[in-house]
Every structure is written in structure tokens, then in C-alpha cells.
N, C-alpha and C. Protein backbone atom coordinates (compact mmCIF):
# COMPACT_ATOMS: atom_id res chain seq x y z
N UNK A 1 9.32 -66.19 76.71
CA UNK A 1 8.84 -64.89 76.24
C UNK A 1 9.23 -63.82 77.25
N UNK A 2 9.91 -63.00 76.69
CA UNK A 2 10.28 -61.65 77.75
C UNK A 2 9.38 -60.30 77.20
N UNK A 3 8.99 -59.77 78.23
CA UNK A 3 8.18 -58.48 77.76
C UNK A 3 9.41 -57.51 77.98
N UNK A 4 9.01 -56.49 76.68
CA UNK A 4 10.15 -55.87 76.58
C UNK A 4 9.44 -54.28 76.77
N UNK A 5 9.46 -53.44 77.89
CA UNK A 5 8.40 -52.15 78.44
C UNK A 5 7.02 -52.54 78.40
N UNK A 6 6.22 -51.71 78.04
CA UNK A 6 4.72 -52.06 78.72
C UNK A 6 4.24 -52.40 77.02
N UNK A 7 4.73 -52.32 75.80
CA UNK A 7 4.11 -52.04 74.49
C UNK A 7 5.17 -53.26 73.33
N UNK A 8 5.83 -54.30 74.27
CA UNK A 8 6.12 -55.09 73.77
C UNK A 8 6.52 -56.30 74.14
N UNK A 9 7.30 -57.80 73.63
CA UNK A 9 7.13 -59.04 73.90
C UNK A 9 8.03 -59.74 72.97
N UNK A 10 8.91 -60.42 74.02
CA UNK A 10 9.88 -60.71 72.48
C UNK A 10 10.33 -62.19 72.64
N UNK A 11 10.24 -63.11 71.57
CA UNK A 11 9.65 -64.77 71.99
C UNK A 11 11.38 -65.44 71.51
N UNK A 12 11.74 -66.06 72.80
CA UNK A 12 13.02 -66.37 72.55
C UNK A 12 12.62 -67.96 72.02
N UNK A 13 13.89 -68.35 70.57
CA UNK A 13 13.08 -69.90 69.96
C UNK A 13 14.69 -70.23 70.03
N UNK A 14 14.94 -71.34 70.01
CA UNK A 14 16.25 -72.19 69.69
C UNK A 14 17.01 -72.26 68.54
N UNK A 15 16.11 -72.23 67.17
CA UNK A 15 16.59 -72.25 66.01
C UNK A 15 16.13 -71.43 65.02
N UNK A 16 16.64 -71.06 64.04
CA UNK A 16 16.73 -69.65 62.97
C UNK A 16 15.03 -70.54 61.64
N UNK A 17 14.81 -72.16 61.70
CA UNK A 17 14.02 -72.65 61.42
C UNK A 17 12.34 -72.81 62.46
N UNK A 18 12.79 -72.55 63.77
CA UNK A 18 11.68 -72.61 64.40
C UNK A 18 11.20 -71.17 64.53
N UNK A 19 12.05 -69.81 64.36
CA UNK A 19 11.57 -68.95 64.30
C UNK A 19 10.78 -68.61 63.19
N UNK A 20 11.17 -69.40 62.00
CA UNK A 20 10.41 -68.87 59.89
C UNK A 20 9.08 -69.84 60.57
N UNK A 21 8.67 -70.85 60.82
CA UNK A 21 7.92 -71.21 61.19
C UNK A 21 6.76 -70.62 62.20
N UNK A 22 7.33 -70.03 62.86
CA UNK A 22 5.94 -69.35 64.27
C UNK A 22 5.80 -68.18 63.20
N UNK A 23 6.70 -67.42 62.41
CA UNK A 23 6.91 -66.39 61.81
C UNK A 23 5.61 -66.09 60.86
N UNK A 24 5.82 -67.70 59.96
CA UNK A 24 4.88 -67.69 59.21
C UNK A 24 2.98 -68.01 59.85
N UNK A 25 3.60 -68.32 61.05
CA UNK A 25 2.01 -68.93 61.95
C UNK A 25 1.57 -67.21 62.32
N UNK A 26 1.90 -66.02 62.30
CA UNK A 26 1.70 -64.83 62.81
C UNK A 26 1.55 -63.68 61.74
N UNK A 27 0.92 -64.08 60.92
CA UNK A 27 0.66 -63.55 59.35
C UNK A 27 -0.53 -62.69 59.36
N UNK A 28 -1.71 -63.15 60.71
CA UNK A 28 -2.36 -61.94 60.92
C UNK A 28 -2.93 -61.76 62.29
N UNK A 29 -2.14 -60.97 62.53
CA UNK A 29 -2.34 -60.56 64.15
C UNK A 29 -3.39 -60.15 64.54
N UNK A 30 -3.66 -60.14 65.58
CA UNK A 30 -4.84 -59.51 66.49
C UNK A 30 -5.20 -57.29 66.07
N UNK A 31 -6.05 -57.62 66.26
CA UNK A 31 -6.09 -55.67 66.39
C UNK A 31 -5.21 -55.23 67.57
N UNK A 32 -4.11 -54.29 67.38
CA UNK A 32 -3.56 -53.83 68.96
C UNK A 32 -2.16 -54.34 68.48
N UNK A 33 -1.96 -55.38 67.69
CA UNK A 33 -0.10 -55.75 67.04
C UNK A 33 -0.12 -54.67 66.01
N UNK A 34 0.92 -54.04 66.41
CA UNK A 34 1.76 -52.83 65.35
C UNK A 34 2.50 -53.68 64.86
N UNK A 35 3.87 -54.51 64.72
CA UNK A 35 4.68 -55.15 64.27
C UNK A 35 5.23 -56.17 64.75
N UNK A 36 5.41 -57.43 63.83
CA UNK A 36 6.20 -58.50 64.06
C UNK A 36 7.56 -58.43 63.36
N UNK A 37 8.10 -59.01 64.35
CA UNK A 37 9.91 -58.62 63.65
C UNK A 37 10.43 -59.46 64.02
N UNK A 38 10.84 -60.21 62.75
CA UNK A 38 12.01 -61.44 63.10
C UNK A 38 13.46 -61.67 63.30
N UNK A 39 14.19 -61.99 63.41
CA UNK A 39 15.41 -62.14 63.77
C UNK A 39 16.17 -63.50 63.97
N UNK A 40 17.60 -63.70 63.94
CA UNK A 40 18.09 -65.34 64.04
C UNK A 40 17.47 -66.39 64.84
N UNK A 41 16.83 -65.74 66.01
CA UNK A 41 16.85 -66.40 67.08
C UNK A 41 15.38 -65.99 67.97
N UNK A 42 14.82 -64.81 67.73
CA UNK A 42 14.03 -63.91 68.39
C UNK A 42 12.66 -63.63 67.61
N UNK A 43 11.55 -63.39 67.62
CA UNK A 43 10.74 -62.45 67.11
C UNK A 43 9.75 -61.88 67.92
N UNK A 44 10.01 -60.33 67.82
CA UNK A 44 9.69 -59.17 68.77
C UNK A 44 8.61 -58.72 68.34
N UNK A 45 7.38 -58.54 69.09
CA UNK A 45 6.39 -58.11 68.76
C UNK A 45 5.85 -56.48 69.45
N UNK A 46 5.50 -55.79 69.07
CA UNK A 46 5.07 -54.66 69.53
C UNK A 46 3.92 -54.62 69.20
N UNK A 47 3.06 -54.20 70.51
CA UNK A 47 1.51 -53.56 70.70
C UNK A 47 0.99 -52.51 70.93
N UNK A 48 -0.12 -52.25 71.03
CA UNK A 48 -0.63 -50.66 71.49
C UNK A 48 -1.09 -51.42 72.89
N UNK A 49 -0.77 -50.85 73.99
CA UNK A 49 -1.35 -51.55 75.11
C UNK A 49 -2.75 -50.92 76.05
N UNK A 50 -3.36 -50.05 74.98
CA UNK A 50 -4.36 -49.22 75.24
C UNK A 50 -5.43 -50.06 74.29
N UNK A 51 -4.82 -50.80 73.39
CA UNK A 51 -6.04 -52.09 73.05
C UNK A 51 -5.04 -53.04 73.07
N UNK A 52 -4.65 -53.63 73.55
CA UNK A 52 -4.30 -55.25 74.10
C UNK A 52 -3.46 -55.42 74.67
N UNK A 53 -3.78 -56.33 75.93
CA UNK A 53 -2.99 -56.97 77.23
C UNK A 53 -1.86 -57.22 76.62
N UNK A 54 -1.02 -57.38 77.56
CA UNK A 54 0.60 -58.45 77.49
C UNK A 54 0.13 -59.72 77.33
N UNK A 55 -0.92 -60.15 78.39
CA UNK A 55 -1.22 -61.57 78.28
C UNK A 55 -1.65 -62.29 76.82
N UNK A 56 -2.96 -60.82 76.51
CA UNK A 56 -3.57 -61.35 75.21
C UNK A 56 -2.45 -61.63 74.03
N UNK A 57 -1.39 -60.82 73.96
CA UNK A 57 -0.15 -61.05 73.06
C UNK A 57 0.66 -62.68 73.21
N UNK A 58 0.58 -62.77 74.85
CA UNK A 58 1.53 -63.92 75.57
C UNK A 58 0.71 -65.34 74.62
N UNK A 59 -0.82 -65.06 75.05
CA UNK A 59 -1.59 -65.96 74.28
C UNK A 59 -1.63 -66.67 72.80
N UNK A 60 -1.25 -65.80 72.48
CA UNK A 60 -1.79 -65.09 71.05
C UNK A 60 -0.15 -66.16 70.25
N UNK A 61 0.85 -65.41 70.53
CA UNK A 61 2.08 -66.25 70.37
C UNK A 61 2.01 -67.83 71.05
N UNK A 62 1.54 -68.34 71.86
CA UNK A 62 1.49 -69.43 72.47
C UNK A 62 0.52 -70.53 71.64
N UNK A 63 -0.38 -69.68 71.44
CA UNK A 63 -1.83 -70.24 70.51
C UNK A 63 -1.08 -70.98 68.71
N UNK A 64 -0.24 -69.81 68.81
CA UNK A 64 -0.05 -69.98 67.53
C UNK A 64 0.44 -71.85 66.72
N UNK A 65 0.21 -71.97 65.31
CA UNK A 65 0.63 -73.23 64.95
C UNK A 65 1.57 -72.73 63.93
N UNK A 66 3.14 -73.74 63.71
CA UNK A 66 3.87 -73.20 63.38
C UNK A 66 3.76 -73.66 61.88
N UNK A 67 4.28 -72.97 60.85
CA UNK A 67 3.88 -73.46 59.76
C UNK A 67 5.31 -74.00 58.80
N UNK A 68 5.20 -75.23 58.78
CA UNK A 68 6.24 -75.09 57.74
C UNK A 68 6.60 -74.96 56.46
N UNK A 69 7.81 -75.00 56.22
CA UNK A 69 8.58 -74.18 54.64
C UNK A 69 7.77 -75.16 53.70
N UNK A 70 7.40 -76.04 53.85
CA UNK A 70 6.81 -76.78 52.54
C UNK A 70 5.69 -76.19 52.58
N UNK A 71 5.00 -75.18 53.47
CA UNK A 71 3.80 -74.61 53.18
C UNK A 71 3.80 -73.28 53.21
N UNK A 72 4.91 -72.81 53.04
CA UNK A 72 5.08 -71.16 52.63
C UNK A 72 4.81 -70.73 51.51
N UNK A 73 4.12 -69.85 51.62
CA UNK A 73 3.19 -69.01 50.57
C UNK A 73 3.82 -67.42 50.14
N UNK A 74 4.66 -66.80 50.47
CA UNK A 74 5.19 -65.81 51.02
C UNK A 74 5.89 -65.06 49.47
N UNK A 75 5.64 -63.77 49.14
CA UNK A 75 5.98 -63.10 47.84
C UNK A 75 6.93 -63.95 47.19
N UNK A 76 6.88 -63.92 45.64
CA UNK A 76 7.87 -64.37 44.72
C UNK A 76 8.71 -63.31 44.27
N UNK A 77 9.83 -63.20 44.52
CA UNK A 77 10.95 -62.08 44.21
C UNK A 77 11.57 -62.58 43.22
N UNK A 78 11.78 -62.37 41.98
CA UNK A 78 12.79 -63.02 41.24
C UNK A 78 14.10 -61.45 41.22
N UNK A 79 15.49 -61.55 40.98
CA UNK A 79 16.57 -60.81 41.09
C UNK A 79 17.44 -61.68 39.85
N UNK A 80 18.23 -60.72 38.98
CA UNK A 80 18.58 -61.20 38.27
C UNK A 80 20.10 -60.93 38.38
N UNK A 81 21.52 -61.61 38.36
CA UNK A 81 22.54 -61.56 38.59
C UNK A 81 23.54 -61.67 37.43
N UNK A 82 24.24 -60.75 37.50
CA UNK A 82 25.05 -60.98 36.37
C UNK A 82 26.73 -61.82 37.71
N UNK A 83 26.70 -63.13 37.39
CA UNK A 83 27.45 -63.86 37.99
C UNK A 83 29.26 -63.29 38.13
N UNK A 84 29.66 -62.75 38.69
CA UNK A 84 31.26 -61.88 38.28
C UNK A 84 31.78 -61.02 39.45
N UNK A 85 31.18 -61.88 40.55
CA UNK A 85 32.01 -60.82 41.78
C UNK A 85 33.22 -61.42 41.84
N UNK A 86 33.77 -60.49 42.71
CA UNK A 86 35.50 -60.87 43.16
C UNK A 86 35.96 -62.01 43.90
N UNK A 87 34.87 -62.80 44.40
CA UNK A 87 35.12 -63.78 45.57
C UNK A 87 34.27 -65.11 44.89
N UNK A 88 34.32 -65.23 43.92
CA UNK A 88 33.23 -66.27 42.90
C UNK A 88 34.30 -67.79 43.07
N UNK A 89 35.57 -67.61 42.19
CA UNK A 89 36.66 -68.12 42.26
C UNK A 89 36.93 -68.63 43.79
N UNK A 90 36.91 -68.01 44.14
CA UNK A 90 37.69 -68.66 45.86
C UNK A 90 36.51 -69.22 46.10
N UNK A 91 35.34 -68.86 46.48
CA UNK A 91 34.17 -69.27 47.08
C UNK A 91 34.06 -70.94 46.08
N UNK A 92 34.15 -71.07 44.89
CA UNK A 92 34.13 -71.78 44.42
C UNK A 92 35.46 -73.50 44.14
N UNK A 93 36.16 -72.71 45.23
CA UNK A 93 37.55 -73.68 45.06
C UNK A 93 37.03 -73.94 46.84
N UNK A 94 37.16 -73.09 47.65
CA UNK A 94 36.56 -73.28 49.19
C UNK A 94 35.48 -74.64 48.84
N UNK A 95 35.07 -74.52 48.16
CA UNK A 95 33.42 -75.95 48.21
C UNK A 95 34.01 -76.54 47.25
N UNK A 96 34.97 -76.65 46.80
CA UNK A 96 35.40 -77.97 45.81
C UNK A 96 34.45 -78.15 44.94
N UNK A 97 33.40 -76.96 44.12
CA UNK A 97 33.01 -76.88 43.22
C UNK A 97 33.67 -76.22 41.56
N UNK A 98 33.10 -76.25 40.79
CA UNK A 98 33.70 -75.10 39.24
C UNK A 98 32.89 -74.11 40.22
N UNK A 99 32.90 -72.78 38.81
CA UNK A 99 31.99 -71.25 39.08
C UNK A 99 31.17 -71.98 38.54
N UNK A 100 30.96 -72.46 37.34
CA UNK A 100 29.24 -72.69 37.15
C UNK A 100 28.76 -73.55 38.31
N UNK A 101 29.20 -74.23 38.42
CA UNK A 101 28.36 -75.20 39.39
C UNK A 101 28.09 -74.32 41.31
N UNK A 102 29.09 -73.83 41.50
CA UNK A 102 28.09 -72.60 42.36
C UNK A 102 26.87 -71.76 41.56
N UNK A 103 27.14 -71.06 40.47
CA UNK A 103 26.18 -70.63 39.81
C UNK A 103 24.88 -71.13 40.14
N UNK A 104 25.17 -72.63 39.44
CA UNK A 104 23.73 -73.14 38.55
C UNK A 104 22.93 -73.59 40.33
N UNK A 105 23.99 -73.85 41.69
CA UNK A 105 23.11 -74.10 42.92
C UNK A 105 22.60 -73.02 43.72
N UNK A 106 23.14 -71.67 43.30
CA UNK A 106 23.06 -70.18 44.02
C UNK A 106 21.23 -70.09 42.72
N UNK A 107 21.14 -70.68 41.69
CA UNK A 107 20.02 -70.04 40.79
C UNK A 107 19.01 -71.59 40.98
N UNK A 108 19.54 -72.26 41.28
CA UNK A 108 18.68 -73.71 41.12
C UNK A 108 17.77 -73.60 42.74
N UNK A 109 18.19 -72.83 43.54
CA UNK A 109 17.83 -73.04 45.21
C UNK A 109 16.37 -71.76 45.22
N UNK A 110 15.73 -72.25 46.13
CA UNK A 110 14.80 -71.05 46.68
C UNK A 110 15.19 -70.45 47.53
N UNK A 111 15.04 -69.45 47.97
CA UNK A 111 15.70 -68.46 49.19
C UNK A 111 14.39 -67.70 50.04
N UNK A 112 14.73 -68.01 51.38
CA UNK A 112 13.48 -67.05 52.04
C UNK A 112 14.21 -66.44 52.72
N UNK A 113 13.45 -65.34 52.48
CA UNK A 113 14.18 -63.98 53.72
C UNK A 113 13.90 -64.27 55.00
N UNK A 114 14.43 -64.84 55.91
CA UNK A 114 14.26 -65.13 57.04
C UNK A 114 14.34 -64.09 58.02
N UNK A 115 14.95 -62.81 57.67
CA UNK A 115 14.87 -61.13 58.39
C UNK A 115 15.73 -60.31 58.05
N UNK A 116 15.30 -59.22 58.14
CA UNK A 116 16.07 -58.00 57.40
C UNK A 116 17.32 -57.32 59.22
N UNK A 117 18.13 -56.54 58.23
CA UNK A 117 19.06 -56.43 59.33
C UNK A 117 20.14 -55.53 58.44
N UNK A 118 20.88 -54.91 59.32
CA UNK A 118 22.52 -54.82 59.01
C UNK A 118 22.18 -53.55 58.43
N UNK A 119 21.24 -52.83 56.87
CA UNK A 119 21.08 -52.06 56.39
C UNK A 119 19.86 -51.98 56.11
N UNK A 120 18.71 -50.65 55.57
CA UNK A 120 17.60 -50.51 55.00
C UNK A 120 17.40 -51.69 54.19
N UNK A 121 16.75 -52.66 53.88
CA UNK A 121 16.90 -53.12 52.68
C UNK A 121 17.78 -54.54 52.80
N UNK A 122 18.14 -54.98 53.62
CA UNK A 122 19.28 -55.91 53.25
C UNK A 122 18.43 -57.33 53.87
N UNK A 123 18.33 -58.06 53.17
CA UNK A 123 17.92 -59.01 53.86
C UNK A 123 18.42 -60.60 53.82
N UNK A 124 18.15 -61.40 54.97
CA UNK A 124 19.26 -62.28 55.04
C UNK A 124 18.46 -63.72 54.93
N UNK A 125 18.38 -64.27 53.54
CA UNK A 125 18.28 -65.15 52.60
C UNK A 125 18.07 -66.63 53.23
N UNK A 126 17.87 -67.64 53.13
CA UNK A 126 18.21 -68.53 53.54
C UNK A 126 17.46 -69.85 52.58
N UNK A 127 18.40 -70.87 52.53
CA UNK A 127 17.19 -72.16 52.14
C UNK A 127 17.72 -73.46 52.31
N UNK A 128 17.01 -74.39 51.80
CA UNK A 128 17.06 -75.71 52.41
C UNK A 128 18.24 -76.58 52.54
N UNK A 129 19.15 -76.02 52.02
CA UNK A 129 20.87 -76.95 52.36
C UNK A 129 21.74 -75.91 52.46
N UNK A 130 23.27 -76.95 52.73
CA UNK A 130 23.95 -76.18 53.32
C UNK A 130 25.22 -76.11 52.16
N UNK A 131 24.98 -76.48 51.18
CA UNK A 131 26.01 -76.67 50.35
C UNK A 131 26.67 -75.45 49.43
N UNK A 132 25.79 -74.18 49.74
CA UNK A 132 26.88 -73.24 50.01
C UNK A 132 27.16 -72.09 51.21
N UNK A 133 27.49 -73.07 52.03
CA UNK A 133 27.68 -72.33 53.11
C UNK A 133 29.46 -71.88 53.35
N UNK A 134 29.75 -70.63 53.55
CA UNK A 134 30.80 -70.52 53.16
C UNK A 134 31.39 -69.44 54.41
N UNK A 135 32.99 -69.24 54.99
CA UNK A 135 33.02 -68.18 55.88
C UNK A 135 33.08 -67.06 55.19
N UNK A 136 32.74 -66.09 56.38
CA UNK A 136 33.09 -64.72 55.67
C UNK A 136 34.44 -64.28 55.57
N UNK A 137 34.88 -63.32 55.26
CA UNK A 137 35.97 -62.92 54.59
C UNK A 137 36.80 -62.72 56.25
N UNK A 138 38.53 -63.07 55.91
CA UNK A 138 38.92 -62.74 57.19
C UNK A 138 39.35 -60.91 57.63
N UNK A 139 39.24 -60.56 56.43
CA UNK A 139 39.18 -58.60 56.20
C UNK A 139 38.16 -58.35 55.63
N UNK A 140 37.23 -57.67 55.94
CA UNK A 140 35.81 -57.10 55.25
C UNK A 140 36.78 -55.82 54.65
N UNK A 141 36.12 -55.28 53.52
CA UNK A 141 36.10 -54.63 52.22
C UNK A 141 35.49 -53.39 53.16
N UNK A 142 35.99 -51.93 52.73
CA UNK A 142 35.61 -50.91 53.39
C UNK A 142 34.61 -50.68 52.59
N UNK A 143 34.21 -50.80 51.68
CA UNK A 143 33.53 -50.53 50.14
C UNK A 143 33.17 -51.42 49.14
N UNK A 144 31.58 -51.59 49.20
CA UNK A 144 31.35 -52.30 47.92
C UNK A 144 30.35 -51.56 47.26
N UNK A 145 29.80 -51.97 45.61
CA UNK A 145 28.90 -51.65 45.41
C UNK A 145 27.80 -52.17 45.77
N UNK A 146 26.63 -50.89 45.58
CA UNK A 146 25.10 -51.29 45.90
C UNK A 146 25.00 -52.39 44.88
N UNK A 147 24.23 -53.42 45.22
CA UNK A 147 23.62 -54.31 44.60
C UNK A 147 24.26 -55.83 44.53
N UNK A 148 25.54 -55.98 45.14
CA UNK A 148 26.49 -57.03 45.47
C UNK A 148 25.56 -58.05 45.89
N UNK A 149 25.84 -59.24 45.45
CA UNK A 149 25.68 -60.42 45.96
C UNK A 149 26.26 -61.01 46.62
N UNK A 150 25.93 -61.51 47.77
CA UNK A 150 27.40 -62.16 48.55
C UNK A 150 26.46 -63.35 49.06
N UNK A 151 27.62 -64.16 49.87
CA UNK A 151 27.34 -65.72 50.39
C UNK A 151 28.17 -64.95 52.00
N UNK A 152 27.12 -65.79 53.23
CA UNK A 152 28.28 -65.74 54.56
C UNK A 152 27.56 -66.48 55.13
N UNK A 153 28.19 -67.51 55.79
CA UNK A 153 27.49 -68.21 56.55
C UNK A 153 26.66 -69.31 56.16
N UNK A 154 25.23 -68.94 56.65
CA UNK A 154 24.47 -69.88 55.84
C UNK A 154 23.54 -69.22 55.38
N UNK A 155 23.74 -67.92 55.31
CA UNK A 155 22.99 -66.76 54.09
C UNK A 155 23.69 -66.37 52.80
N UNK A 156 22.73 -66.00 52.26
CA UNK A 156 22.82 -65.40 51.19
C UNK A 156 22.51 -63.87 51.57
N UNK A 157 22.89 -62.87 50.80
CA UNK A 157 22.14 -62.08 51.03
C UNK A 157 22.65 -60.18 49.60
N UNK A 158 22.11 -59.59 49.14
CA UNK A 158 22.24 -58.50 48.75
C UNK A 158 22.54 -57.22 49.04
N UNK A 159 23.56 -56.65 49.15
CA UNK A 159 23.85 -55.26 49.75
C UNK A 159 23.00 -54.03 49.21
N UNK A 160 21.83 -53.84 49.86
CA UNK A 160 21.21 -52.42 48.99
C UNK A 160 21.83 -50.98 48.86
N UNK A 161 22.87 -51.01 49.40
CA UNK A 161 23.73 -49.79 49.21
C UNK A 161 25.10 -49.68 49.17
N UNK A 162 26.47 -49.72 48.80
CA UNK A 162 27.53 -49.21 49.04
C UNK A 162 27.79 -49.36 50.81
N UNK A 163 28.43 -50.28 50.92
CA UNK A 163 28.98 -50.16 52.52
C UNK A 163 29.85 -51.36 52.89
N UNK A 164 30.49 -50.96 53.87
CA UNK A 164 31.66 -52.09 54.10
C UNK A 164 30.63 -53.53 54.45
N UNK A 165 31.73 -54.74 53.78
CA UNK A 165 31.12 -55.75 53.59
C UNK A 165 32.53 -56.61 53.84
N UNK A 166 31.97 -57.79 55.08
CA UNK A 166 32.82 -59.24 54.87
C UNK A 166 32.47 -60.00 54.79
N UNK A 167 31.17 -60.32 53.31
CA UNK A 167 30.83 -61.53 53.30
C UNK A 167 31.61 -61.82 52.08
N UNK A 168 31.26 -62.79 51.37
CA UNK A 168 32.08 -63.19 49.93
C UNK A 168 31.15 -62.72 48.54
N UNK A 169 31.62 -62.02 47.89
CA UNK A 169 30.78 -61.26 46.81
C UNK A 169 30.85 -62.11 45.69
N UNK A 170 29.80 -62.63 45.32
CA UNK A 170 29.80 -63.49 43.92
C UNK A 170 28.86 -63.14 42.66
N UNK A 171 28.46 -61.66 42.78
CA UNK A 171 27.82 -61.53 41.69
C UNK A 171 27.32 -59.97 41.76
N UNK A 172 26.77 -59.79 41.09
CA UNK A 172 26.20 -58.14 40.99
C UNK A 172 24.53 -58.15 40.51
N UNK A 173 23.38 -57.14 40.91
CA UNK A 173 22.28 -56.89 40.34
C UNK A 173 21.70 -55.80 40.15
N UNK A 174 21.15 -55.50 39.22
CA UNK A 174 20.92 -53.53 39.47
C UNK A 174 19.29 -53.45 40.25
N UNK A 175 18.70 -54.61 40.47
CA UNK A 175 17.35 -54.26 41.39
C UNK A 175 17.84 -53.31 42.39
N UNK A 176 16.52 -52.56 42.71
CA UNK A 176 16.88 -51.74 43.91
C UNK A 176 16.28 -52.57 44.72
N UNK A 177 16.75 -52.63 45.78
CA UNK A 177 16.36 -52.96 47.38
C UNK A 177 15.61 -52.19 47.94
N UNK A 178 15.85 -50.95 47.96
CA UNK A 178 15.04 -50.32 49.25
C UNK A 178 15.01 -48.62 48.40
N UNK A 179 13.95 -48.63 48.06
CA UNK A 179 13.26 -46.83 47.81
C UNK A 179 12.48 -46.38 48.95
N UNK A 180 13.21 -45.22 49.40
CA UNK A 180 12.94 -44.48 50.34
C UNK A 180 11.75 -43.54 50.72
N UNK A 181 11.87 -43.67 48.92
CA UNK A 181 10.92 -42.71 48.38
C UNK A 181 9.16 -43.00 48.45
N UNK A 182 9.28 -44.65 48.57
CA UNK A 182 7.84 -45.40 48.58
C UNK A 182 6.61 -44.69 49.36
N UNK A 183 5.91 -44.26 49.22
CA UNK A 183 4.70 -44.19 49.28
C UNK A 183 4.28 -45.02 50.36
N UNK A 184 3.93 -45.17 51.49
CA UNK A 184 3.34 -46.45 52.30
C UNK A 184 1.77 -47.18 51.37
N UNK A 185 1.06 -46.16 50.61
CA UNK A 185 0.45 -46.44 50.04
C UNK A 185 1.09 -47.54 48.62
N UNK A 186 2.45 -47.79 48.38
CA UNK A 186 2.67 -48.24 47.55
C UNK A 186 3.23 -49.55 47.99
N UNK A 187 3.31 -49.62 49.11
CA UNK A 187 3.72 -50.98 50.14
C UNK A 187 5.49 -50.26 50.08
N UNK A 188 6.10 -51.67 50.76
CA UNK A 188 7.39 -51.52 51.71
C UNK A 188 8.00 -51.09 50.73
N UNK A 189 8.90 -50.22 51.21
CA UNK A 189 10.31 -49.20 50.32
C UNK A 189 11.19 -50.67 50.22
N UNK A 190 11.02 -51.73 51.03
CA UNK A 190 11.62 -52.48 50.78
C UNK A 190 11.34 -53.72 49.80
N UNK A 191 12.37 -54.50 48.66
CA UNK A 191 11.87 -54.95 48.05
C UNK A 191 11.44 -56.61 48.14
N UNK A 192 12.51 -56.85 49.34
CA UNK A 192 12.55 -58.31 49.92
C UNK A 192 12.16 -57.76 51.24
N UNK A 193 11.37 -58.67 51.70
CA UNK A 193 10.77 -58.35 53.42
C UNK A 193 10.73 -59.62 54.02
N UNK A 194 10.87 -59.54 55.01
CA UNK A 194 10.13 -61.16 55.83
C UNK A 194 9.55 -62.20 55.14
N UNK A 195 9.57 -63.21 54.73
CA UNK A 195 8.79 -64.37 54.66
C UNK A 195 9.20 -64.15 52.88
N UNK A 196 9.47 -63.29 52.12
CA UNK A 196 9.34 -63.25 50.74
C UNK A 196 10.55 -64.49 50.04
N UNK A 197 9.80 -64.75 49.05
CA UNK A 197 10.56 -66.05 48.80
C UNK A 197 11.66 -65.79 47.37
N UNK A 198 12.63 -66.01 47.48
CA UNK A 198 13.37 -65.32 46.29
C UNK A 198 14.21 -66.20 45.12
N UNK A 199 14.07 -65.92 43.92
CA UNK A 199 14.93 -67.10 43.05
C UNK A 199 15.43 -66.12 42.23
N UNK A 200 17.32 -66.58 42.36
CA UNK A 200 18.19 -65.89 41.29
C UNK A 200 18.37 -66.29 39.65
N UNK A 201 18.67 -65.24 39.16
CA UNK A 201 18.65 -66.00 37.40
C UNK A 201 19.38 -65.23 37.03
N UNK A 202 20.82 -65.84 36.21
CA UNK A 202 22.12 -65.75 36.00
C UNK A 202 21.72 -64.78 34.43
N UNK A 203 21.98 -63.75 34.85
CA UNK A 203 22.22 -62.83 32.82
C UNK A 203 23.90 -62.36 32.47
């Protein structure tokens, strides 16, 4: 654990699975945690340090029990895809699969947002195998549309806006990702967040 200034704490873990785990063990913080924020490898916590120690935080993360994916509880997102990006075909000859059969394992899989990144809104997917894990592109695209589906790595993940992209695009959705416009009273402008659990369905 490294303290990061006097108003934060940031818990270094080994794996992108041991972090969804403490992630999900930190679901309700102490009075004095402003935010938990996850990341591949990291999750950074910020406090008010006018109500709570470094230590009580140090504790607090240490205390914690980690929870696992067979016991995640975490929003149901459904997103609906019309299957027809530009990189469907290749992505699908790359894994020595057909297109449907990426299809039917990109809509048959659960996906948890394991942390947002890169853009407002964008969040980076993940679930229990690796069978479409795919590289990213060796030229990223200066330009895609909002709402792209793509595969990189061992994410999945949705572009909420128009912006250069080198992952592999295999589909399109008109959900919005991220309204700006939200209300805090109406919860997150964002539509996938941390821990939210997501399943695609092919129209």
C-alpha cells in the first residue's frame, strides 16, 4: 500500500482478478472514503483526512475479505448489438472460429466491468475465459463511431464516443454510455461503472 499525499492510499495487488475481488470486499466504506477506484493492477482510495487516519484506511483495506466472482452481485446491464463491425471476419478467422460462433460466445459470456478508463464512459469488460482474447490492431483507426464494440486483449469493451481506436471492432450499439447531463441525483452519467455486470444480445 502506498499513500498517495495526505488524502489518499493506493493498494498495489498482482492480478486484474485479485483486484475485482478486494474491489468487491469495499462496497461500503467507512465515513471519511470519498472514492474507490479500480484499475488493472491498483485500487486507489481517497479520504477526507479531517475524518479519517491513513492508518484507519491502511486497516480498513487490510481488514477487508475478498469476494469472489461466483458471489458478485453487482448491476445487470443488458446492451444490445447489432453484430457487423469491420474486424468481425478477421477476429473470427484469428480464433479459428465462424462469425456466429464469436457471436453466440461474445452474447453467451457475462462481462464485469472490472474499471473504467481511456474515455468518460468506457469501460473495460472482462469474464471468465479466454477464448476471445484477441490482439489489438497493429494501426489504430483515427476514427470510430460512438457506440463500437470492440475485443483487445482480454477485454471487451464499448467506445462511448467517436475517438481513435486499436482494438478490433465487432459490432455496433446505440446505448449511450455516458450522459453528461445526469443529475447526480439520477446516479452515474455513466452507464456501466465498476463491478456492473453486463450481457450482450445480438439484434
Amino acid at each position: 500500500m502506498l499513500p498517495c499525499g495526505d488524502s489518499g492510499i493506493l493498494a498495489e495487488l498482482e492480478t486484474l482478478d485479485q483486484v475485482l475481488a478486494l474491489f468487491r470486499a469495499l462496497s461500503e466504506p467507512p465515513a471519511g472514503v470519498l472514492d474507490v477506484v479500480p484499475a488493472a493492477r491498483t485500487i486507489l482510495v481517497t479520504f477526507d483526512p479531517e475524518r479519517l487516519e491513513l492508518t484507519a484506511v491502511q486497516n480498513w483495506l487490510r481488514s477487508a475479505e475478498p469476494v469472489e466472482a461466483a458471489l458478485a452481485d453487482g448491476p445487470l446491464v443488458p446492451i444490445e448489438v447489432s453484430y457487423t463491425g469491420p474486424d468481425l471476419a478477421e477476429v473470427a478467422q484469428y480464433l479459428n472460429l465462424t462469425v456466429e460462433q464469436v457471436v453466440e460466445l461474445h452474447t453467451s459470456s457475462e462481462w464485469t466491468a472490472a474499471f473504467t478508463g481511456f474515455a468518460p464512459g468506457f469501460a473495460y469488460l472482462v469474464t471468465s475465459h479466454e477464448k476471445l482474447r484477441v490482439p489489438r490492431r497493429n494501426t489504430p483507426r483515427t476514427s470510430i463511431p460512438a457506440g463500437s464494440v470492440a475485443l483487445g486483449g482480454e477485454f471487451s469493451a464499448i467506445y462511448p464516443t467517436s475517438s481513435p481506436a486499436g482494438w478490433q471492432l465487432i459490432g455496433h450499439t446505440a446505448a449511450v454510455l455516458w450522459d453528461a447531463s445526469k443529475s447526480e441525483a439520477a446516479g452515474s452519467p455513466a452507464l456501466i461503472t465498476p463491478g456492473a455486470r453486463v450481457r450482450f444480445r445480438a439484434v
